[in-house]
C-alpha atoms as a PDB file:
ATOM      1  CA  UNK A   1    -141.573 -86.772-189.753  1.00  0.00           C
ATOM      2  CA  UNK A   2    -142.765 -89.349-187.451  1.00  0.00           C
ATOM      3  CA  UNK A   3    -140.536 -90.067-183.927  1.00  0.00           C
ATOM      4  CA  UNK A   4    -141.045 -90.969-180.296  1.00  0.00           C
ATOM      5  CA  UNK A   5    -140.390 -88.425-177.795  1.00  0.00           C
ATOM      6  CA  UNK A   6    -139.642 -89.973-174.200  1.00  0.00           C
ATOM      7  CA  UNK A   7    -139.388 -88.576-170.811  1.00  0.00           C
ATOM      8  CA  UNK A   8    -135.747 -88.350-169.444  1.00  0.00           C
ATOM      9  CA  UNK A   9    -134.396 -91.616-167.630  1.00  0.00           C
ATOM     10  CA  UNK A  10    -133.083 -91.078-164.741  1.00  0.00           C
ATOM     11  CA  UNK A  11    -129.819 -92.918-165.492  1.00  0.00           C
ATOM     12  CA  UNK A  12    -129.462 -89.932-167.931  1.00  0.00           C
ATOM     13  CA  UNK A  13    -127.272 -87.373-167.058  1.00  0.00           C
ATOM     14  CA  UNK A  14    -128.135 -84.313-168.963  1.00  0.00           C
ATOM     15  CA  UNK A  15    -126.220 -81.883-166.855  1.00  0.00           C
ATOM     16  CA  UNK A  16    -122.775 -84.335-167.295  1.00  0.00           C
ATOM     17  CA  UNK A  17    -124.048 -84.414-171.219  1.00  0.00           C
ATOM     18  CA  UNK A  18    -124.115 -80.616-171.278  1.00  0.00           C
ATOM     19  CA  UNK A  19    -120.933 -79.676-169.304  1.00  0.00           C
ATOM     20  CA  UNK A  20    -119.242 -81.553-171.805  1.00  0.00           C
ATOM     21  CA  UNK A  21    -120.120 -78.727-174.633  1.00  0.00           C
ATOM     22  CA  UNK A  22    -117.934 -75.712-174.857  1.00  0.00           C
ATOM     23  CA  UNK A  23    -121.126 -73.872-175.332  1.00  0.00           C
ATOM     24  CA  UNK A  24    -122.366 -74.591-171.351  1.00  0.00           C
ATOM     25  CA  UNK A  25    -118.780 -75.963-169.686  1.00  0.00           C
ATOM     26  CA  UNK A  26    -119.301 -72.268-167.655  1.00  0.00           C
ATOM     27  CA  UNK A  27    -122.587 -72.235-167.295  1.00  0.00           C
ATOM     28  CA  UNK A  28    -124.824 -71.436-163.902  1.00  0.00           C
ATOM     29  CA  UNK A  29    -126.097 -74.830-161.743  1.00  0.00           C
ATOM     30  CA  UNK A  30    -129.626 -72.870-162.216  1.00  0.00           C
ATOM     31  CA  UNK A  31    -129.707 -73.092-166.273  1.00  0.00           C
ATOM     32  CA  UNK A  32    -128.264 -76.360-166.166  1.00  0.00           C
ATOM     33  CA  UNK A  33    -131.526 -77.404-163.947  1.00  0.00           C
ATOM     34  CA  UNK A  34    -133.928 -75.496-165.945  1.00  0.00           C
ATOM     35  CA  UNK A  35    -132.821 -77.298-168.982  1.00  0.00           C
ATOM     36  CA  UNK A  36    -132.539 -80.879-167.073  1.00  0.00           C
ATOM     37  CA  UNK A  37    -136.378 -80.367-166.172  1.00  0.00           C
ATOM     38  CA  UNK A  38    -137.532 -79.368-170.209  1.00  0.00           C
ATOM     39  CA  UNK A  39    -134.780 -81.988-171.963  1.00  0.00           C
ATOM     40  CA  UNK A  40    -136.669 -84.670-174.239  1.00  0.00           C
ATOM     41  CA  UNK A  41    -135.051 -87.450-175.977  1.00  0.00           C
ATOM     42  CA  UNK A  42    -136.262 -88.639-179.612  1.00  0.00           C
ATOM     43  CA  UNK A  43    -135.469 -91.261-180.944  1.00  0.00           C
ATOM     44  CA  UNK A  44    -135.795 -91.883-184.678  1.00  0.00           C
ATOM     45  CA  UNK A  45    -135.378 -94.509-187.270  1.00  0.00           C
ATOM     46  CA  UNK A  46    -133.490 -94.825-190.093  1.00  0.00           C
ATOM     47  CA  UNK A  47    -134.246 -92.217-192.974  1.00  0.00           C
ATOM     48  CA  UNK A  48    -136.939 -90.052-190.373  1.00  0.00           C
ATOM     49  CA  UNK A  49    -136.652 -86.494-190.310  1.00  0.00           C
ATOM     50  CA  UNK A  50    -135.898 -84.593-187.424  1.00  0.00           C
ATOM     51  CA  UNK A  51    -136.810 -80.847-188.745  1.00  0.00           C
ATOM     52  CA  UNK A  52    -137.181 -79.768-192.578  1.00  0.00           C
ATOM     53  CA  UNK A  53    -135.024 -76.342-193.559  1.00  0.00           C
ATOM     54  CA  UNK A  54    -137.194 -73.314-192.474  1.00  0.00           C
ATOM     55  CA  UNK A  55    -138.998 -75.222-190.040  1.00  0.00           C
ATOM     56  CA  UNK A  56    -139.402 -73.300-186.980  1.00  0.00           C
ATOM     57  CA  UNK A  57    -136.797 -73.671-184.644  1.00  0.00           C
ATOM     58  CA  UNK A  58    -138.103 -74.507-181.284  1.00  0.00           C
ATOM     59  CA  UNK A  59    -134.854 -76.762-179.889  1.00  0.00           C
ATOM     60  CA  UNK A  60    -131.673 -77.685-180.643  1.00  0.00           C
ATOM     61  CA  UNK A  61    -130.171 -80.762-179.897  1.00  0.00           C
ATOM     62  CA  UNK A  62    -127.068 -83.037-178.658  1.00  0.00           C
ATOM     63  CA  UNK A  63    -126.886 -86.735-180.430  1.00  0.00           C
ATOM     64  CA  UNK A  64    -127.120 -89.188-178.016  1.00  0.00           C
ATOM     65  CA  UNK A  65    -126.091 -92.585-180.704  1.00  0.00           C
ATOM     66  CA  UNK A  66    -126.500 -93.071-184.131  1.00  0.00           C
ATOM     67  CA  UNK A  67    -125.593 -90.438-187.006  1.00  0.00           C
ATOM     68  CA  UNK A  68    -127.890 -87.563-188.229  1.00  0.00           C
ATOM     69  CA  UNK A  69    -127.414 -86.025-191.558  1.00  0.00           C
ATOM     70  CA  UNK A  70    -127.631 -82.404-191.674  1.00  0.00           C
ATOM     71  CA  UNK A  71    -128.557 -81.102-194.877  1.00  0.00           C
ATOM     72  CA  UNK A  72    -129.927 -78.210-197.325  1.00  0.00           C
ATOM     73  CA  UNK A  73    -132.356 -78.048-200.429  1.00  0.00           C
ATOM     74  CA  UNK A  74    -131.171 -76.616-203.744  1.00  0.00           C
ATOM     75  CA  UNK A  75    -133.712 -74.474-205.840  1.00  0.00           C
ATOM     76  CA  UNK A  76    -133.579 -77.553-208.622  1.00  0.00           C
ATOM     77  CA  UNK A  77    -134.748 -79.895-205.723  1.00  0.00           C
ATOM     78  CA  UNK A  78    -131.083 -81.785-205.063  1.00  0.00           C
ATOM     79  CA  UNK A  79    -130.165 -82.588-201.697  1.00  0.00           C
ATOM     80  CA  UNK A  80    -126.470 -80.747-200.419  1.00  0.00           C
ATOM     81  CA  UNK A  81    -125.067 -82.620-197.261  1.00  0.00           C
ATOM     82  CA  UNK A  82    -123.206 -79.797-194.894  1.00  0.00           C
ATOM     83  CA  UNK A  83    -122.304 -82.084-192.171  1.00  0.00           C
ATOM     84  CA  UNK A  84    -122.937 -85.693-190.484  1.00  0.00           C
ATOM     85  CA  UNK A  85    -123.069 -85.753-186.919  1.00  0.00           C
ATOM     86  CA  UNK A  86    -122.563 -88.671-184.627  1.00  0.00           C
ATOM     87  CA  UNK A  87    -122.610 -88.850-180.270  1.00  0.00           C
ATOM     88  CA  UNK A  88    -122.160 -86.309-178.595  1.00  0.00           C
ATOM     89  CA  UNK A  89    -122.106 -83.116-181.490  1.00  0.00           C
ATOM     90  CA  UNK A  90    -124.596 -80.510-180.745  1.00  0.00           C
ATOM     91  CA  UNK A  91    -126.534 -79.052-183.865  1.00  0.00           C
ATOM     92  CA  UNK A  92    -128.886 -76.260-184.627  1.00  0.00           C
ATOM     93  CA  UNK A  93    -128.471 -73.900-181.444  1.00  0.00           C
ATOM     94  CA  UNK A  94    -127.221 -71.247-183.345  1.00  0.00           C
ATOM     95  CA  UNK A  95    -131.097 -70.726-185.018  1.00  0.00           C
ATOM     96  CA  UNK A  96    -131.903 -68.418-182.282  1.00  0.00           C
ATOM     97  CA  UNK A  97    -129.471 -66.031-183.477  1.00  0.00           C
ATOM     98  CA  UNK A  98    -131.216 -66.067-186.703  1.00  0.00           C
ATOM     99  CA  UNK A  99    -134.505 -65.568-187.768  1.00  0.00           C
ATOM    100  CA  UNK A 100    -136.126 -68.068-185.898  1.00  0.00           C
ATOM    101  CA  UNK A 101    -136.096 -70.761-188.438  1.00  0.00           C
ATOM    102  CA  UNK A 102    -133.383 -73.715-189.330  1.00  0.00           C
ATOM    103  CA  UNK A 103    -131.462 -73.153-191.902  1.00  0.00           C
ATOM    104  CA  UNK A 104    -130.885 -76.547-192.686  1.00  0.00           C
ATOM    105  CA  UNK A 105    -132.972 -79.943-192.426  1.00  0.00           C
ATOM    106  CA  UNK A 106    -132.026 -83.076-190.446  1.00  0.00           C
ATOM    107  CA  UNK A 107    -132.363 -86.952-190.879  1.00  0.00           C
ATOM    108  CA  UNK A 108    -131.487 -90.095-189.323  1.00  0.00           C
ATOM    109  CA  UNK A 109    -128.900 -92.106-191.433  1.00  0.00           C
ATOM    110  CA  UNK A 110    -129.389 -94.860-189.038  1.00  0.00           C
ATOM    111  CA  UNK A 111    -131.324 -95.217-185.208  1.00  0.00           C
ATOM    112  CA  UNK A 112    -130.841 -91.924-183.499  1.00  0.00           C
ATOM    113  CA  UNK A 113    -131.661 -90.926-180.297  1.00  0.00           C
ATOM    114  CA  UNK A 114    -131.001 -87.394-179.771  1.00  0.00           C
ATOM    115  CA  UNK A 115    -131.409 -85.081-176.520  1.00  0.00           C
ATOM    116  CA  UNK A 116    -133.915 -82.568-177.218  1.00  0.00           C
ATOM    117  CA  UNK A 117    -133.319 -79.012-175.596  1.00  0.00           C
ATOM    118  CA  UNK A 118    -135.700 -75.436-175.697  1.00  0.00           C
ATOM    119  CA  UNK A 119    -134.413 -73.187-177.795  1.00  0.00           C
ATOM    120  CA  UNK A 120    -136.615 -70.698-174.986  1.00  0.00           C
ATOM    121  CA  UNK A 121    -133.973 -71.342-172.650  1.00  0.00           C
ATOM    122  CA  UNK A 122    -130.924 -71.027-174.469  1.00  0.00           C
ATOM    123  CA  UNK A 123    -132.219 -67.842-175.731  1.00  0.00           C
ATOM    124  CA  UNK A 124    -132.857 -66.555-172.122  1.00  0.00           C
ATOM    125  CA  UNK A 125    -129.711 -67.238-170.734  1.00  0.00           C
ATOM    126  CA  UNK A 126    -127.848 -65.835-173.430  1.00  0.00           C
ATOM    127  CA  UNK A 127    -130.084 -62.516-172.803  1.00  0.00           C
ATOM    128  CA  UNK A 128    -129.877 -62.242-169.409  1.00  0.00           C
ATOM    129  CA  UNK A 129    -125.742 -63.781-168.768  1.00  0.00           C
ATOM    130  CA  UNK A 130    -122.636 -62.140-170.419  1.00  0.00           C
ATOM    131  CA  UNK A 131    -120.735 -65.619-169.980  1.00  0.00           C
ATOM    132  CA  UNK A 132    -123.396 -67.635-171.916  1.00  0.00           C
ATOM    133  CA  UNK A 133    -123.363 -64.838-174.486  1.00  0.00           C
ATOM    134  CA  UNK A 134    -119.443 -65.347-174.533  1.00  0.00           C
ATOM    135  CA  UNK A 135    -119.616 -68.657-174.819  1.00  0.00           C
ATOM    136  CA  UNK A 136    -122.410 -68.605-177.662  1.00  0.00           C
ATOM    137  CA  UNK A 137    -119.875 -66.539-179.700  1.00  0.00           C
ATOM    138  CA  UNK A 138    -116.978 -68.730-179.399  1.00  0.00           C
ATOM    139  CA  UNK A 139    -118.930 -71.634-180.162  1.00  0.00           C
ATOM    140  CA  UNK A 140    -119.930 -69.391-183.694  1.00  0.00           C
ATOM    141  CA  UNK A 141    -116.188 -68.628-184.042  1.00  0.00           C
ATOM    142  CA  UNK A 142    -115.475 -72.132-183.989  1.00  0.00           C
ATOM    143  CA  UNK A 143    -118.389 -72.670-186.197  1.00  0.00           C
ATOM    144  CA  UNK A 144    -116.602 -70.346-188.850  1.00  0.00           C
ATOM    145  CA  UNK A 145    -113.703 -72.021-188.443  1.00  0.00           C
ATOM    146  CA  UNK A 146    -114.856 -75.123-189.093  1.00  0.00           C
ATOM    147  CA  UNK A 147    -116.186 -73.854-192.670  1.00  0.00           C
ATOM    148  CA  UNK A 148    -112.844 -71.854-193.479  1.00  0.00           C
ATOM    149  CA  UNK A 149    -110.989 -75.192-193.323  1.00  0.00           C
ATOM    150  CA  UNK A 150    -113.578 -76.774-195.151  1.00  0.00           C
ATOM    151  CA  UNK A 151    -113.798 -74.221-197.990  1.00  0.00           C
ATOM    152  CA  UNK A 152    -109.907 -74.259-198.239  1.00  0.00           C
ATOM    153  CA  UNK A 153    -110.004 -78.237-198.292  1.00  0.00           C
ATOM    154  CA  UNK A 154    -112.763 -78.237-201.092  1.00  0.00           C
ATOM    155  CA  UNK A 155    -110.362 -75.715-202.846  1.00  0.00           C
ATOM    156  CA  UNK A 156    -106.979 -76.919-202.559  1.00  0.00           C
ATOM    157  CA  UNK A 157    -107.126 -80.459-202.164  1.00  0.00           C
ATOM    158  CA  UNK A 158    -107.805 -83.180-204.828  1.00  0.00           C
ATOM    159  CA  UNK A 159    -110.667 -85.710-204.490  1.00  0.00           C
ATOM    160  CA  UNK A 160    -108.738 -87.995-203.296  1.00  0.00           C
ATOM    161  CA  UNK A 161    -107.132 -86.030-200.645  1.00  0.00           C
ATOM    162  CA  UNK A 162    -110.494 -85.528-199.471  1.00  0.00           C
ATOM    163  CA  UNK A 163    -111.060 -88.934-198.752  1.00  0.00           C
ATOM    164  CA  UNK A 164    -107.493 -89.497-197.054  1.00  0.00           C
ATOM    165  CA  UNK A 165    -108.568 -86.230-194.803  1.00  0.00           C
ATOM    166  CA  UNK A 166    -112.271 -88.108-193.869  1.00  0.00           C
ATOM    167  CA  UNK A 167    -110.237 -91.329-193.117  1.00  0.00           C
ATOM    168  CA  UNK A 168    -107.602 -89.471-191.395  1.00  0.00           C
ATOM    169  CA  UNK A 169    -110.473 -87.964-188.925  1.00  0.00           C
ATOM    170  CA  UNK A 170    -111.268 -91.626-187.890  1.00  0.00           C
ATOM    171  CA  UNK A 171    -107.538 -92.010-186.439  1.00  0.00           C
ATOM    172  CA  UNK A 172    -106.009 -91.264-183.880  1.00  0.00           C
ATOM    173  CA  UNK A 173    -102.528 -90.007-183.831  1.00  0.00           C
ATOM    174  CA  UNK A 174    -100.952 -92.206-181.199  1.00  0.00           C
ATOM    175  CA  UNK A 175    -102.465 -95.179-183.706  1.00  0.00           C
ATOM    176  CA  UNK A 176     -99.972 -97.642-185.282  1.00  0.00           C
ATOM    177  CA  UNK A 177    -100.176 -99.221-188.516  1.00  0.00           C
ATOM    178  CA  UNK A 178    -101.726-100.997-190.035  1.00  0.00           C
ATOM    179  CA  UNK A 179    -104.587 -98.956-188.958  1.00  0.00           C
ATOM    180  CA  UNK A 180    -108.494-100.727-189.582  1.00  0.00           C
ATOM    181  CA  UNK A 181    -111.171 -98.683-189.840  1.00  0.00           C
ATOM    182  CA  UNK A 182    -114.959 -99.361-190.381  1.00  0.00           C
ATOM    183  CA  UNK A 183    -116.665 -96.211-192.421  1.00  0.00           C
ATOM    184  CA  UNK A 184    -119.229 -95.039-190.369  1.00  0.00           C
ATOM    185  CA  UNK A 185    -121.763 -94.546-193.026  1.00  0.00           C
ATOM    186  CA  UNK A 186    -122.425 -95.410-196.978  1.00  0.00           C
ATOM    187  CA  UNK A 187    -120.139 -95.033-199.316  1.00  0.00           C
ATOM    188  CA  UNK A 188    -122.288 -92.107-201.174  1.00  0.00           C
ATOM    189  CA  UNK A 189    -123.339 -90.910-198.303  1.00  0.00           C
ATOM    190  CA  UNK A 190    -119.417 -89.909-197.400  1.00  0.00           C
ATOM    191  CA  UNK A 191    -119.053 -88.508-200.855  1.00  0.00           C
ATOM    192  CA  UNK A 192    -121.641 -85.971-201.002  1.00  0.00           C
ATOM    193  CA  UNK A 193    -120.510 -84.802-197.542  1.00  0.00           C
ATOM    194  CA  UNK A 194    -117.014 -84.189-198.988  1.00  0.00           C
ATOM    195  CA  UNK A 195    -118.870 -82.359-201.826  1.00  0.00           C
ATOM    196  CA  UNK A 196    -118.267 -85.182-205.097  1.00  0.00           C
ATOM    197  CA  UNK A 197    -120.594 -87.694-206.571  1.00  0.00           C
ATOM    198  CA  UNK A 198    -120.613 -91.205-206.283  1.00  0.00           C
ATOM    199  CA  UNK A 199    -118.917 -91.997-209.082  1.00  0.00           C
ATOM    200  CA  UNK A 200    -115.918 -89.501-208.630  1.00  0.00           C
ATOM    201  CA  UNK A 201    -115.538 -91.018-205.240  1.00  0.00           C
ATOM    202  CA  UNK A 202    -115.032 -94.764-206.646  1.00  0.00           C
ATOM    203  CA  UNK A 203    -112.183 -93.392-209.293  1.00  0.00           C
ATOM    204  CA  UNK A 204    -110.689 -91.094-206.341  1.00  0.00           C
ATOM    205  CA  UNK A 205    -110.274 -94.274-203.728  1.00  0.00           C
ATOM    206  CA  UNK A 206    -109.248 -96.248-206.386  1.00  0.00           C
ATOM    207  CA  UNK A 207    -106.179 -93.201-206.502  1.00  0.00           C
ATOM    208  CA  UNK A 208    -105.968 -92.925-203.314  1.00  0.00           C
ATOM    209  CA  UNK A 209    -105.318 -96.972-202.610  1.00  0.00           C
ATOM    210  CA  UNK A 210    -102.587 -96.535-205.680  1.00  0.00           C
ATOM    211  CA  UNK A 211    -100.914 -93.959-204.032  1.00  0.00           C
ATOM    212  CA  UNK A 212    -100.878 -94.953-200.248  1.00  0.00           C
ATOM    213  CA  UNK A 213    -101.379 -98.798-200.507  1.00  0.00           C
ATOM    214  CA  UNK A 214    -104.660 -98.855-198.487  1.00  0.00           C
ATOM    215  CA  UNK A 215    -107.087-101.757-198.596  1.00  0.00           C
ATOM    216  CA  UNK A 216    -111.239-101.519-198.846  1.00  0.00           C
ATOM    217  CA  UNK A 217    -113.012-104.506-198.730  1.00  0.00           C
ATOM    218  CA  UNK A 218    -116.741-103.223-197.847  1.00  0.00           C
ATOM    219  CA  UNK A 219    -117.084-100.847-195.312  1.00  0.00           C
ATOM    220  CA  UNK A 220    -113.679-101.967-194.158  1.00  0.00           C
ATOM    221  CA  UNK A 221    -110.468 -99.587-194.564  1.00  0.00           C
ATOM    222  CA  UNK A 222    -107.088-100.785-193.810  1.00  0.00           C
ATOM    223  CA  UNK A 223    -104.487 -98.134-193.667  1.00  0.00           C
ATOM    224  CA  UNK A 224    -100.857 -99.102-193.567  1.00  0.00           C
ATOM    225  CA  UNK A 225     -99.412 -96.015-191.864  1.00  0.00           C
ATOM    226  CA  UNK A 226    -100.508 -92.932-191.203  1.00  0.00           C
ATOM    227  CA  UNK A 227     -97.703 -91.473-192.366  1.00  0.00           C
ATOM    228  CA  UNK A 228     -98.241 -91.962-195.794  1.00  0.00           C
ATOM    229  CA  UNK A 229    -101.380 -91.160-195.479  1.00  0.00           C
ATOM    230  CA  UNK A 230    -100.547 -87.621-193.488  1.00  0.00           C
ATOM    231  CA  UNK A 231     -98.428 -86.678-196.179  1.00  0.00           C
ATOM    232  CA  UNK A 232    -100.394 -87.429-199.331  1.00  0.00           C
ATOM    233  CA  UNK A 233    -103.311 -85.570-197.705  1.00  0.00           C
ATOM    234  CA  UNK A 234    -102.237 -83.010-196.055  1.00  0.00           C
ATOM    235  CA  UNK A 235     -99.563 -81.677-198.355  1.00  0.00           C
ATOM    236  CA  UNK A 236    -102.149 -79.433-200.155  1.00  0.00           C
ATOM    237  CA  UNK A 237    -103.466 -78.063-196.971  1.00  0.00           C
ATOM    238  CA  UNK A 238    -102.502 -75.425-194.459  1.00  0.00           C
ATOM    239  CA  UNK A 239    -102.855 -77.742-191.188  1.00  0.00           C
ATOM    240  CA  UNK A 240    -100.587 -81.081-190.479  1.00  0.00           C
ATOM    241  CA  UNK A 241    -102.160 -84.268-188.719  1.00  0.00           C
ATOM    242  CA  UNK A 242    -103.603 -84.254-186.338  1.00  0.00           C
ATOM    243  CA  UNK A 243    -105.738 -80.897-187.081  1.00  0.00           C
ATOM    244  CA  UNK A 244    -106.748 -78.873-184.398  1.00  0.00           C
ATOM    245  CA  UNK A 245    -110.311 -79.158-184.702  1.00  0.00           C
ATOM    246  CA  UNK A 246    -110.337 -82.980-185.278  1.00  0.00           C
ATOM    247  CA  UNK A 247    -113.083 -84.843-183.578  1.00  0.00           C
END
């Protein structure tokens, strides 16, 4: 679990990196200074691990580049991915809340740097201000949210219409076809986060490309409209493009 842990540089704006999470957009000039003075930044290399599930959770963090898998064990020893976060997603500050220990493990998919924060002072504030408390249980409500949709998606839609949700989150909806996209990460990597295995992921792109008329090449994805793809995706699901919580 080997990583560098550097000082702050001072063209680093932590309090302009904070303010831009729900979590602290309200929160007090004095907690966004105590955190400025304790913030680290790590920086890891591909396939490092940040914290292990059940590893005491001292910090939480805000990705700075790169992509970090967030992930849990199963009893038989297989790995389940829960999410992939990329700049500017904050992860793990809801351990405090908990039992003091993560309840998931995290990994660099690629060079990270992440911003390193004290759980101490999250924990504090949250104690001590009803409008960080607020805030921490809105950012849990969207939290919850997040895994409604997610259980509905890996309930109602198809493999396939999985995948056309995933590629759908890389577009924007003022975008006009034909839309190129670069996958952010491996191809297997993208199907165990939308809960399938590698081999159920080639035969549902291959559907997917029959029924929309997309292109891969690579990591390349060329999407004619996104139209056609709205509707073939979204039809089994509650929410139209562009969803709500869409990143």
């Amino acid at each position: 679990m080997a990583h560098d842990t550097v000082h702050i540089p001072m063209r680093l704006d932590t309090k302009a990196i904070l303010l831009r999470q729900n979590l602290f957009s309200k929160a007090s000039e004095t907690l966004l200074e105590s955190f400025s003075q304790a913030a680290q930044v790590k920086t890891l290399k591909k396939g490092e691990t940040l914290f292990l599930q059940d590893d005491d959770a001292d910090a939480f963090y805000i990705v700075l580049s790169g992509w970090v898998k967030l992930f849990r064990e199963t009893l038989d020893g297989h790995e389940a991915v829960i999410d992939m976060v990329t700049s500017g997603h904050i992860f793990a500050e809801t351990a405090i809340l908990e039992d003091g220990a993560h309840s998931f493990g995290a990994s660099a998919i690629d060079d990270v740097r992440v911003l390193r924060l004290p759980n101490a002072i999250l924990k504090k504030a949250i104690t001590d201000d009803n409008g960080m408390a607020l805030s921490m249980l809105t950012s849990l409500s969207r939290h919850r949210k997040r895994q409604t949709r997610e259980i509905e998606s890996l309930t109602l839609q198809n493999a396939s219409q999985r995948i056309g949700c995933f590629l759908l989150r890389l577009c924007h909806q003022d975008d006009i076809g034909p839309i190129e996209l670069k996958l952010p990460y491996d191809k297997s990597l993208i199907a165990a986060r939308l809960g399938m295995k590698s081999e159920t992921f080639s035969r549902a792109l291959n559907k997917l490309r029959d029924e929309t008329g997309i292109t891969v090449k690579g990591a390349t994805v060329i999407i004619p409209t996104l139209e056609t793809m709205s509707h073939f995706a979204c039809s089994a699901c509650s929410n139209e493009f562009p969803c709500d919580d869409m990143h």
